[in-house]
C-alpha atoms as a PDB file:
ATOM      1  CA  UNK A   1     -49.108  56.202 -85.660  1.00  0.00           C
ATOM      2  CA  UNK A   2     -48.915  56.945 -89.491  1.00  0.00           C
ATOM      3  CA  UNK A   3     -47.813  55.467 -92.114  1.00  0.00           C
ATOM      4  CA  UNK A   4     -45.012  57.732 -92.759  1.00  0.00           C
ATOM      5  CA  UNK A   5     -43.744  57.351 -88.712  1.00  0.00           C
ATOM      6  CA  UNK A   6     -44.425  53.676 -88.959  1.00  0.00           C
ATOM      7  CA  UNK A   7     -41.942  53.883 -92.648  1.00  0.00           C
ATOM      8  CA  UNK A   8     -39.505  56.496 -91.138  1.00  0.00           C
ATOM      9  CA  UNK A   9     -39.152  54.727 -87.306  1.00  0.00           C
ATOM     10  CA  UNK A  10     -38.475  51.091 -89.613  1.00  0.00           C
ATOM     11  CA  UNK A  11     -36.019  53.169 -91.842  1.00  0.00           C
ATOM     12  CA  UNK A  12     -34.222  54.326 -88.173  1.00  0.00           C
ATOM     13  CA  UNK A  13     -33.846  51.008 -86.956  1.00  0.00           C
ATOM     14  CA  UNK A  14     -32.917  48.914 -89.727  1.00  0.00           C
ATOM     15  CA  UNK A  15     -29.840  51.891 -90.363  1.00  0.00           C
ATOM     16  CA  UNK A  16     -28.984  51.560 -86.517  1.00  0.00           C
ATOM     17  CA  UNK A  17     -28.604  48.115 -87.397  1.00  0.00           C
ATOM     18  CA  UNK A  18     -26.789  47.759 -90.284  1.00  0.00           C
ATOM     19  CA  UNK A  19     -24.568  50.307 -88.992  1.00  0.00           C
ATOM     20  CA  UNK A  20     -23.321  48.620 -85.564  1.00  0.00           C
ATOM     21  CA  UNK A  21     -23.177  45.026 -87.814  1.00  0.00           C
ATOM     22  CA  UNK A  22     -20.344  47.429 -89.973  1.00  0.00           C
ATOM     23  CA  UNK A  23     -18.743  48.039 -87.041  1.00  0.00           C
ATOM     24  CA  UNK A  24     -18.324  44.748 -85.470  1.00  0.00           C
ATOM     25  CA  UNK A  25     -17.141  43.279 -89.001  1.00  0.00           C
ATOM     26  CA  UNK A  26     -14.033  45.972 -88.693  1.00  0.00           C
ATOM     27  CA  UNK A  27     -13.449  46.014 -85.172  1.00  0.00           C
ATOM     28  CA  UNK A  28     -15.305  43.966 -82.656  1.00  0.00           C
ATOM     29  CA  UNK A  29     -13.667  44.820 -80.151  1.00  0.00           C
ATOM     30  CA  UNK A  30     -13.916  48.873 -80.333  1.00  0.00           C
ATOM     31  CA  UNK A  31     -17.898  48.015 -80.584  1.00  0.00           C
ATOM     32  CA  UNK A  32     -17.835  45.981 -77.363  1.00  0.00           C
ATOM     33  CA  UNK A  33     -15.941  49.437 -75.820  1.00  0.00           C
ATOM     34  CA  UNK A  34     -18.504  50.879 -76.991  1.00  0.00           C
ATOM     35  CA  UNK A  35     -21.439  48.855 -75.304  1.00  0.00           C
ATOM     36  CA  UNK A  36     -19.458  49.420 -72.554  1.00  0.00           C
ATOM     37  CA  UNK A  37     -19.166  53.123 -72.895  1.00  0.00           C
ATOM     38  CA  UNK A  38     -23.197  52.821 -73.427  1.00  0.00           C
ATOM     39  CA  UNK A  39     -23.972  51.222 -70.217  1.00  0.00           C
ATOM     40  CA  UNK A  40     -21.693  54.244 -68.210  1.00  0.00           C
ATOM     41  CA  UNK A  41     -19.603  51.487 -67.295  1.00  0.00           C
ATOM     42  CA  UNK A  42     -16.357  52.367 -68.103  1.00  0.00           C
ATOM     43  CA  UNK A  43     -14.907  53.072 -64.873  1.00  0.00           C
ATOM     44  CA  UNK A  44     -17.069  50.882 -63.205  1.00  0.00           C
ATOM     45  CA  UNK A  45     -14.416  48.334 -61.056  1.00  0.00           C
ATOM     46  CA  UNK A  46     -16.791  46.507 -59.107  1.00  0.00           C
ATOM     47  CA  UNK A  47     -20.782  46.260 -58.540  1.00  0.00           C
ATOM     48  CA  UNK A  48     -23.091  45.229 -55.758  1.00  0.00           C
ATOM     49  CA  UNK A  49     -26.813  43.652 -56.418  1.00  0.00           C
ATOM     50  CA  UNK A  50     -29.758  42.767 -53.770  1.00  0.00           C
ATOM     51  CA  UNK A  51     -33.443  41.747 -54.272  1.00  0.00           C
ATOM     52  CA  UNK A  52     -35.630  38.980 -54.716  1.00  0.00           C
ATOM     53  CA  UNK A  53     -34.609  35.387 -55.937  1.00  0.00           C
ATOM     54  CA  UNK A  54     -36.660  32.656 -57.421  1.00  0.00           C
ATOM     55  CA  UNK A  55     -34.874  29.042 -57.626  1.00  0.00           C
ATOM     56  CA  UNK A  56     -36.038  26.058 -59.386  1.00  0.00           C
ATOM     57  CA  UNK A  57     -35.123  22.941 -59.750  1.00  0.00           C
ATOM     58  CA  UNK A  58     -36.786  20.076 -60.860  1.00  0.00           C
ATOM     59  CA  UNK A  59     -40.084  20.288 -58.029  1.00  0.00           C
ATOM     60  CA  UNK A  60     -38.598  22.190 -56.163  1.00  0.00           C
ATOM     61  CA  UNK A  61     -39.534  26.074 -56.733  1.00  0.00           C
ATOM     62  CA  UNK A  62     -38.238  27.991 -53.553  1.00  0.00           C
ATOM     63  CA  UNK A  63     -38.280  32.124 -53.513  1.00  0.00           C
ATOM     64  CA  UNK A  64     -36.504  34.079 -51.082  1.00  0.00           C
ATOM     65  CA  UNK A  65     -33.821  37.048 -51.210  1.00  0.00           C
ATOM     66  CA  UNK A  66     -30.424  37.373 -52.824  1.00  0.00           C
ATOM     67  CA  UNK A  67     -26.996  39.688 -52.886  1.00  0.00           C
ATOM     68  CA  UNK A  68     -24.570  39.490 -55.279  1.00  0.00           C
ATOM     69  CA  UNK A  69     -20.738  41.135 -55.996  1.00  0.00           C
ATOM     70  CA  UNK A  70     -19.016  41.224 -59.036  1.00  0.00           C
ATOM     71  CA  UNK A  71     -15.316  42.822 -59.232  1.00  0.00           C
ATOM     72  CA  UNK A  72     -13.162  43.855 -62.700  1.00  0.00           C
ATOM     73  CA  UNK A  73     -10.429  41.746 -60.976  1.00  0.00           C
ATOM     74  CA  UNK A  74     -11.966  38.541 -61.412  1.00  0.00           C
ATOM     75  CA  UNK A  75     -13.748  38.206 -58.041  1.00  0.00           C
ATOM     76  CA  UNK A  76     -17.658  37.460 -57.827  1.00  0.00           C
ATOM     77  CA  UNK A  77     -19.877  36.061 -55.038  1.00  0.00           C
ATOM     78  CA  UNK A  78     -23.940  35.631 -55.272  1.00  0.00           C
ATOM     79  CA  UNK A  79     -25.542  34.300 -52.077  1.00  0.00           C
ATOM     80  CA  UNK A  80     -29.091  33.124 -51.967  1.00  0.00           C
ATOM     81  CA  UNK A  81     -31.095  32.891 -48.578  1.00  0.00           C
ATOM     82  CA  UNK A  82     -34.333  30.918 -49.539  1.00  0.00           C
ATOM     83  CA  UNK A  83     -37.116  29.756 -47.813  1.00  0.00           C
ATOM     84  CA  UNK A  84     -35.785  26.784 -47.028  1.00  0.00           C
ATOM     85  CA  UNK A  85     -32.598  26.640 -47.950  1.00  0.00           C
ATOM     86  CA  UNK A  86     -29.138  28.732 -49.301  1.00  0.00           C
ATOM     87  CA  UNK A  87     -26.625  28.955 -51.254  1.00  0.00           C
ATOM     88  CA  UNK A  88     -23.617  30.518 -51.796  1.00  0.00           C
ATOM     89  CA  UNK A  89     -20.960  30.567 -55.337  1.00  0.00           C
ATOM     90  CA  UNK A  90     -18.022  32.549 -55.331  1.00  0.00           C
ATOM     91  CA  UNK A  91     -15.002  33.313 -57.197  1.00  0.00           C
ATOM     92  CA  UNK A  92     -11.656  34.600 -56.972  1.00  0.00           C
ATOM     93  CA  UNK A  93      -8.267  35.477 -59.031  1.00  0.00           C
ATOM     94  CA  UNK A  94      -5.295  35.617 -56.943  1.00  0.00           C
ATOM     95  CA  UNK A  95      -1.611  36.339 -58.206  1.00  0.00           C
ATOM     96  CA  UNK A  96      -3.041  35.056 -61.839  1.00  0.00           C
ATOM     97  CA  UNK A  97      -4.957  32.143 -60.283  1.00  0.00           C
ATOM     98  CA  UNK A  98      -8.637  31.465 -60.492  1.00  0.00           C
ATOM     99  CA  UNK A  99     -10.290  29.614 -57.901  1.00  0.00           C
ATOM    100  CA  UNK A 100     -13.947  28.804 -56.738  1.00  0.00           C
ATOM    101  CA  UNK A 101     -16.019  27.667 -54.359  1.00  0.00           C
ATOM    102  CA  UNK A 102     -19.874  26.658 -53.599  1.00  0.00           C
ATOM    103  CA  UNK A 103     -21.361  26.451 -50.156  1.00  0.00           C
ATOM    104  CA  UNK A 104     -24.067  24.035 -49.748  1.00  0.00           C
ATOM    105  CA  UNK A 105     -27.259  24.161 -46.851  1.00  0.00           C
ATOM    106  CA  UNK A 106     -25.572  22.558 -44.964  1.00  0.00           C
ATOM    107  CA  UNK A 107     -22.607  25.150 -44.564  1.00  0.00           C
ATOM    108  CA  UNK A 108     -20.513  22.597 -46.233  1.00  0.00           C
ATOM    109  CA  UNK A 109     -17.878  24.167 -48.799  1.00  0.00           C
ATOM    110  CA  UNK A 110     -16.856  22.332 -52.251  1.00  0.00           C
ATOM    111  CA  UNK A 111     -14.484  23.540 -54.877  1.00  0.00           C
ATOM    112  CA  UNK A 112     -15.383  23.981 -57.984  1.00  0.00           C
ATOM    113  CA  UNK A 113     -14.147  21.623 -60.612  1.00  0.00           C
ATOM    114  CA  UNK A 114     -11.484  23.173 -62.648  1.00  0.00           C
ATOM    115  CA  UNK A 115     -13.519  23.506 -65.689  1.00  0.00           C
ATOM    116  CA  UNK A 116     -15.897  25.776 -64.594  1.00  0.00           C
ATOM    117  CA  UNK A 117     -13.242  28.202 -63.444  1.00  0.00           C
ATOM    118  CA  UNK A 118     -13.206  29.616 -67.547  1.00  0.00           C
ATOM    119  CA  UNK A 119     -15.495  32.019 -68.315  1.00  0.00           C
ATOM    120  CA  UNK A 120     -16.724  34.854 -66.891  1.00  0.00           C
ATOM    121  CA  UNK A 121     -17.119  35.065 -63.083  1.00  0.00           C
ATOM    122  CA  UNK A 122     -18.995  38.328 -63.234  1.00  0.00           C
ATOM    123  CA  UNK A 123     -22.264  36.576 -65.519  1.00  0.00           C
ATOM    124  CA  UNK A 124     -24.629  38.365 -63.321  1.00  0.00           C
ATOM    125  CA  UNK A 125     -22.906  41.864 -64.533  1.00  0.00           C
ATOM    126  CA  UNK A 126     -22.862  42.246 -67.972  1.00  0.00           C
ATOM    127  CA  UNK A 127     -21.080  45.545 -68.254  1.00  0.00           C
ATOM    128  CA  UNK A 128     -18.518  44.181 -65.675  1.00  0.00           C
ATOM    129  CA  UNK A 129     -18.295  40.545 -68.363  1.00  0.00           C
ATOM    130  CA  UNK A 130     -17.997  42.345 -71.105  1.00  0.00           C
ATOM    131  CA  UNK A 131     -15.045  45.088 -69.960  1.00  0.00           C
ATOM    132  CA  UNK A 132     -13.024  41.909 -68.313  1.00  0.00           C
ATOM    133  CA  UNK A 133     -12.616  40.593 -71.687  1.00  0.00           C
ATOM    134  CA  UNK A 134     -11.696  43.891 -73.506  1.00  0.00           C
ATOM    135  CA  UNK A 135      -9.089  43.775 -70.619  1.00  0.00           C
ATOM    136  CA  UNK A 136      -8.023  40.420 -71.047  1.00  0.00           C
ATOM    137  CA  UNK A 137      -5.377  40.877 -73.878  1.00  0.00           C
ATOM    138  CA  UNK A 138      -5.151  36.888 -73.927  1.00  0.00           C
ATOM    139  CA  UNK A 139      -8.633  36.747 -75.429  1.00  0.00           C
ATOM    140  CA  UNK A 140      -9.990  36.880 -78.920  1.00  0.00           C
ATOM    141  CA  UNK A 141     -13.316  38.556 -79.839  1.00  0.00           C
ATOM    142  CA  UNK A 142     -15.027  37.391 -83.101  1.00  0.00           C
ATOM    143  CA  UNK A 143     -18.858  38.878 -84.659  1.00  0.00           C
ATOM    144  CA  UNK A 144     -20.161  36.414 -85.636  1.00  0.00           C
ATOM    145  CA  UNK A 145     -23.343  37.216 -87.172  1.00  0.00           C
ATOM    146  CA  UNK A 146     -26.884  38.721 -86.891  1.00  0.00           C
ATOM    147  CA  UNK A 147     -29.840  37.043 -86.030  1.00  0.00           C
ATOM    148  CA  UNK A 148     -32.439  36.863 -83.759  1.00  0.00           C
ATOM    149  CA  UNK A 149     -32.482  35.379 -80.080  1.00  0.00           C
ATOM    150  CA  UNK A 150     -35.625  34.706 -78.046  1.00  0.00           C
ATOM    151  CA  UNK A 151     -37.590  36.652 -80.320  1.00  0.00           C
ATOM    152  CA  UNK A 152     -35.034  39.723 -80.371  1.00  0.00           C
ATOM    153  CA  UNK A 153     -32.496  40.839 -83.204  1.00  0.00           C
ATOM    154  CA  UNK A 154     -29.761  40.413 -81.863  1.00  0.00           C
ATOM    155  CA  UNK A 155     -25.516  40.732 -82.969  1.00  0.00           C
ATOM    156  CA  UNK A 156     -23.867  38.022 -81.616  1.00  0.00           C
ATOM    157  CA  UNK A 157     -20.101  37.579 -80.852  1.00  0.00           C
ATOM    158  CA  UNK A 158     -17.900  34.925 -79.592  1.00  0.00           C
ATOM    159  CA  UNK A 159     -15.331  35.385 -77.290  1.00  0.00           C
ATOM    160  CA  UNK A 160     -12.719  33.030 -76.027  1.00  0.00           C
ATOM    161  CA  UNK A 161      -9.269  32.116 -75.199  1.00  0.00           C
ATOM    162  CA  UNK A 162      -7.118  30.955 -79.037  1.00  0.00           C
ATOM    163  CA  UNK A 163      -5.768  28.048 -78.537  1.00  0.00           C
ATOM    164  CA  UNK A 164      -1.943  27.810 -78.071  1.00  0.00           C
ATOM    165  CA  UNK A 165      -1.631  25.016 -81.207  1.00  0.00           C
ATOM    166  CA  UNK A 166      -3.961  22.757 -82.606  1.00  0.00           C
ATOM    167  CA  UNK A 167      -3.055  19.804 -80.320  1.00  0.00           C
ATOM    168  CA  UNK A 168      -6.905  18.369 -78.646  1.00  0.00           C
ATOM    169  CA  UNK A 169      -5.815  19.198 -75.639  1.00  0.00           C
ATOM    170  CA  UNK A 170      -5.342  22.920 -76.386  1.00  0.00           C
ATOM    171  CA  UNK A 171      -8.403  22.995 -78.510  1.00  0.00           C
ATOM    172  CA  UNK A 172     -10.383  21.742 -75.949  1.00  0.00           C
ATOM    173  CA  UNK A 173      -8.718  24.074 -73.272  1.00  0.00           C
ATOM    174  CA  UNK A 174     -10.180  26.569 -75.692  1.00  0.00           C
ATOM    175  CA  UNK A 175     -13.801  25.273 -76.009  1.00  0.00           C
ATOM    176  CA  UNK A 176     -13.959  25.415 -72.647  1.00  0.00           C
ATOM    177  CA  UNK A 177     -13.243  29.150 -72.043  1.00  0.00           C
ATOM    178  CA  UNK A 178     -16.120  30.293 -75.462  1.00  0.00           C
ATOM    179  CA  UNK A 179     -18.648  32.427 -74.505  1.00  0.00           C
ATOM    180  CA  UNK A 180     -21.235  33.896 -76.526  1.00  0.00           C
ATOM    181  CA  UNK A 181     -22.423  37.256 -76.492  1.00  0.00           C
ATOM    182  CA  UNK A 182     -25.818  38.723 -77.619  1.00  0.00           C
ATOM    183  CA  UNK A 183     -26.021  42.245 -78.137  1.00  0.00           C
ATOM    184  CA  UNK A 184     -29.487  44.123 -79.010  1.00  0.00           C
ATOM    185  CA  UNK A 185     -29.300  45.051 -82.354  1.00  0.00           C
ATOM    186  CA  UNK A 186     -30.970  48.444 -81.207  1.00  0.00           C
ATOM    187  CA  UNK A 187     -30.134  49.577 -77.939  1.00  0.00           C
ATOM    188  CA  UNK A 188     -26.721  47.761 -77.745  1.00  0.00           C
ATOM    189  CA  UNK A 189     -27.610  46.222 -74.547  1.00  0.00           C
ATOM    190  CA  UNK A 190     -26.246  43.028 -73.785  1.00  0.00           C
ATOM    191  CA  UNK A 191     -29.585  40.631 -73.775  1.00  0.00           C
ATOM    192  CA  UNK A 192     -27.734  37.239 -73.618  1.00  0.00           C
ATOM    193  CA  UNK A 193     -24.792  35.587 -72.789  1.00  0.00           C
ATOM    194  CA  UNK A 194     -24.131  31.768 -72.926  1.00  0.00           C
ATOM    195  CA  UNK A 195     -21.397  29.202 -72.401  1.00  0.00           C
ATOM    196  CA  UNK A 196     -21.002  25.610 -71.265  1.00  0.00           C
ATOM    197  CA  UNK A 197     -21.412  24.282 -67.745  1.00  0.00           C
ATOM    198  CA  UNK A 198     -19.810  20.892 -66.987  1.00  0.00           C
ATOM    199  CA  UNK A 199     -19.660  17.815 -64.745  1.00  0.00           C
ATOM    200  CA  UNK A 200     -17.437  17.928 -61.879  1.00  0.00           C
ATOM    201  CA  UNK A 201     -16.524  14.512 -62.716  1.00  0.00           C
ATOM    202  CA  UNK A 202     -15.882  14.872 -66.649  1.00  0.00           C
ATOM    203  CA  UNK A 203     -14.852  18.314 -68.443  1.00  0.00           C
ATOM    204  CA  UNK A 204     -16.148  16.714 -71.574  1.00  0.00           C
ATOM    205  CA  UNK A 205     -19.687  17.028 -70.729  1.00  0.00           C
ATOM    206  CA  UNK A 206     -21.501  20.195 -71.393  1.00  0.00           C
ATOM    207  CA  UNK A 207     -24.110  21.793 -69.745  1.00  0.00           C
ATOM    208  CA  UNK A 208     -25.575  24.594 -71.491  1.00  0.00           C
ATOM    209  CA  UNK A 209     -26.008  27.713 -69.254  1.00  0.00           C
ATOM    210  CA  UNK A 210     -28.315  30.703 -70.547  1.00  0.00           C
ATOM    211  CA  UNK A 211     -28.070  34.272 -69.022  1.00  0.00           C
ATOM    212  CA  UNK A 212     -30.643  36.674 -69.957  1.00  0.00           C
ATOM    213  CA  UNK A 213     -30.528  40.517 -69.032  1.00  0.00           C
ATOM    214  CA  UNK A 214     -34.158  42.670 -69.389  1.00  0.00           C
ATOM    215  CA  UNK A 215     -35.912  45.948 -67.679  1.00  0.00           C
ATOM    216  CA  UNK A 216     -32.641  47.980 -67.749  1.00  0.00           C
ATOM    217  CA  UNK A 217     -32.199  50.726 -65.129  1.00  0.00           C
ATOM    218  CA  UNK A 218     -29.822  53.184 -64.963  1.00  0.00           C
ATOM    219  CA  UNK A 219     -28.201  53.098 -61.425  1.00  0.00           C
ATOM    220  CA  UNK A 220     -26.092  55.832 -61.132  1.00  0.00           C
ATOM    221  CA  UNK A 221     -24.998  56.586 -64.105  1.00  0.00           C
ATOM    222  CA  UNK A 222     -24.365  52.861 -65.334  1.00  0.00           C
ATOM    223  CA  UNK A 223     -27.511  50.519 -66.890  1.00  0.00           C
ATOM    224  CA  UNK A 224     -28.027  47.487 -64.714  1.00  0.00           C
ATOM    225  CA  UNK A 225     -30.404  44.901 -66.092  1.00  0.00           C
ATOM    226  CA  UNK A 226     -32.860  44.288 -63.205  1.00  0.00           C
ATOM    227  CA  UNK A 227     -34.389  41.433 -64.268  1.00  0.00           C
ATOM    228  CA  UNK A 228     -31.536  38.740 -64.323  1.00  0.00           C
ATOM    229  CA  UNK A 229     -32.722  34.994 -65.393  1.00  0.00           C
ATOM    230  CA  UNK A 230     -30.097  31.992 -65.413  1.00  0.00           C
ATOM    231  CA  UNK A 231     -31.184  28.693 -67.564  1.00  0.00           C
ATOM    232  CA  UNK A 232     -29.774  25.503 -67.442  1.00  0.00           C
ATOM    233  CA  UNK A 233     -30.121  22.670 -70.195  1.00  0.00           C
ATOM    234  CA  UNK A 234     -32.740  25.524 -71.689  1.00  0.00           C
ATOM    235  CA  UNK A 235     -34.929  25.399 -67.978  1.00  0.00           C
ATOM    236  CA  UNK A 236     -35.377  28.518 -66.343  1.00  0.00           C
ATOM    237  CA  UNK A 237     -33.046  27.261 -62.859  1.00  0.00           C
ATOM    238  CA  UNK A 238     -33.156  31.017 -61.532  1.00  0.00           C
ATOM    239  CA  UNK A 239     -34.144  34.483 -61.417  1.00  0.00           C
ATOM    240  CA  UNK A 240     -32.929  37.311 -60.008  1.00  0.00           C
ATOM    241  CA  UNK A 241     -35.263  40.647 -59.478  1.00  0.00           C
ATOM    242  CA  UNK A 242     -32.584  43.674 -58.317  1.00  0.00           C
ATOM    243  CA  UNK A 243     -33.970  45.787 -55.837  1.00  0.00           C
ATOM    244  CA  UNK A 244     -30.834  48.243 -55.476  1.00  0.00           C
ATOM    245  CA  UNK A 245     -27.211  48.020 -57.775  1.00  0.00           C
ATOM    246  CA  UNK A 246     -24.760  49.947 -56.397  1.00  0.00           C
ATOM    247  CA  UNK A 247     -22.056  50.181 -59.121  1.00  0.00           C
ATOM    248  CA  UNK A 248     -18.379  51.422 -58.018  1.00  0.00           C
ATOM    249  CA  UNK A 249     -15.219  52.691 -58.817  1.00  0.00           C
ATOM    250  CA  UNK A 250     -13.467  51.200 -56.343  1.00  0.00           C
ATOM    251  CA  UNK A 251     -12.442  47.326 -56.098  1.00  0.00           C
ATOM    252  CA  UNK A 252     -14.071  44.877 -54.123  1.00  0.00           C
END
């Protein structure tokens, strides 16, 4: 490449970037329509995923298959069927009420503890995450900066629910509902999003959770990320490789 591409392809990228950071600083939330518009998502209602999953955790690294569902109205359910062993997470909003539940090898079902029920269900569906909150009038949408994330420039927002006053209880209510949202500063893809995890036996323990989208394919008409990596406490706890997204219009 010459010099002059390699001055005029910076001079393109640097203006992309400075323009979207212009944009989020007046309206975050007509830029995160926009991502959404992007990704061909905007009438997507619900999405189905299935391919290959690697879990880990701690020594034990076990590989195996996976399908997942993720739904606009607040539903979501990933199963994993590993070599020797599965699992099964799933959530639900009914009449205004969120509600979850894990399934362990054993076919035994637990709840999940209340604060955990917060943020996004759909995490494995970014374009699904990020039009749930532009529907959720309830929520507030803040830019908070750019930077770089895992090596990437990156804008980053925050989303979460305001609290009602400043009372701790209602602050914390609200701490546990922030998510944060990393958006490449080229493409507009969503590259990141992270929130807090917590003990079943004490909301005030936080367990940071790491998702990170790559190797973006366009399924129908809508950009799925097919490589789909969860981390826990910065550890690499799962990946998912999508074999075949079938986005929808239709609920789930």
């Amino acid at each position: 490449m010459s010099h002059l591409r390699q001055v005029v392809l910076v001079s393109l990228i640097l203006g992309a970037v400075q323009s979207i950071s212009a944009q989020q600083v007046a309206n975050p939330q007509a830029v995160l329509s926009g991502v959404v518009a992007l990704l061909g998502a905007t009438t997507v209602q619900s999405t189905t995923l299935s391919g290959n999953a690697e879990f880990i955790a701690g020594a034990t690294d076990d590989t195996g298959s996976f399908t997942a569902t993720c739904s606009l109205a607040g539903s979501s359910q990933l199963q994993l069927q590993l070599g020797s062993s599965s699992r099964t997470e799933s959530r639900q909003t009914v009449n205004g009420v969120t509600g979850g539940a894990w399934t362990d090898n054993l076919g035994q079902q637990h709840s999940m503890a209340t604060q955990n029920l917060f943020t996004t269900a759909s995490w494995f569906c970014p374009h699904l995450a990020l039009s749930s909150f532009l529907q959720n009038t309830g929520i507030s949408i803040q830019f908070v900066g750019d930077e770089t994330r895992n090596g990437v420039p990156v804008v980053h927002f925050t989303v979460s629910t305001p609290p009602v006053d400043s009372s701790a209880q209602s602050l914390f209510l609200s701490r546990l509902s922030t998510t944060e949202i990393y958006l490449d500063a080229v493409s507009q893809r969503p590259v990141a999003i992270a929130f807090n995890a917590h003990s079943d036996s004490d909301a005030k323990i936080d367990i940071p959770i790491e998702i990170r989208f790559s190797n973006y394919t366009n399924s129908n008409g809508v950009w799925i990320p097919y490589t789909i990596q969860r981390y826990v406490n910065s550890n690499l706890s799962l990946t998912m490789q999508v074999n075949s997204a079938s986005p929808s219009s239709a609920l789930q």
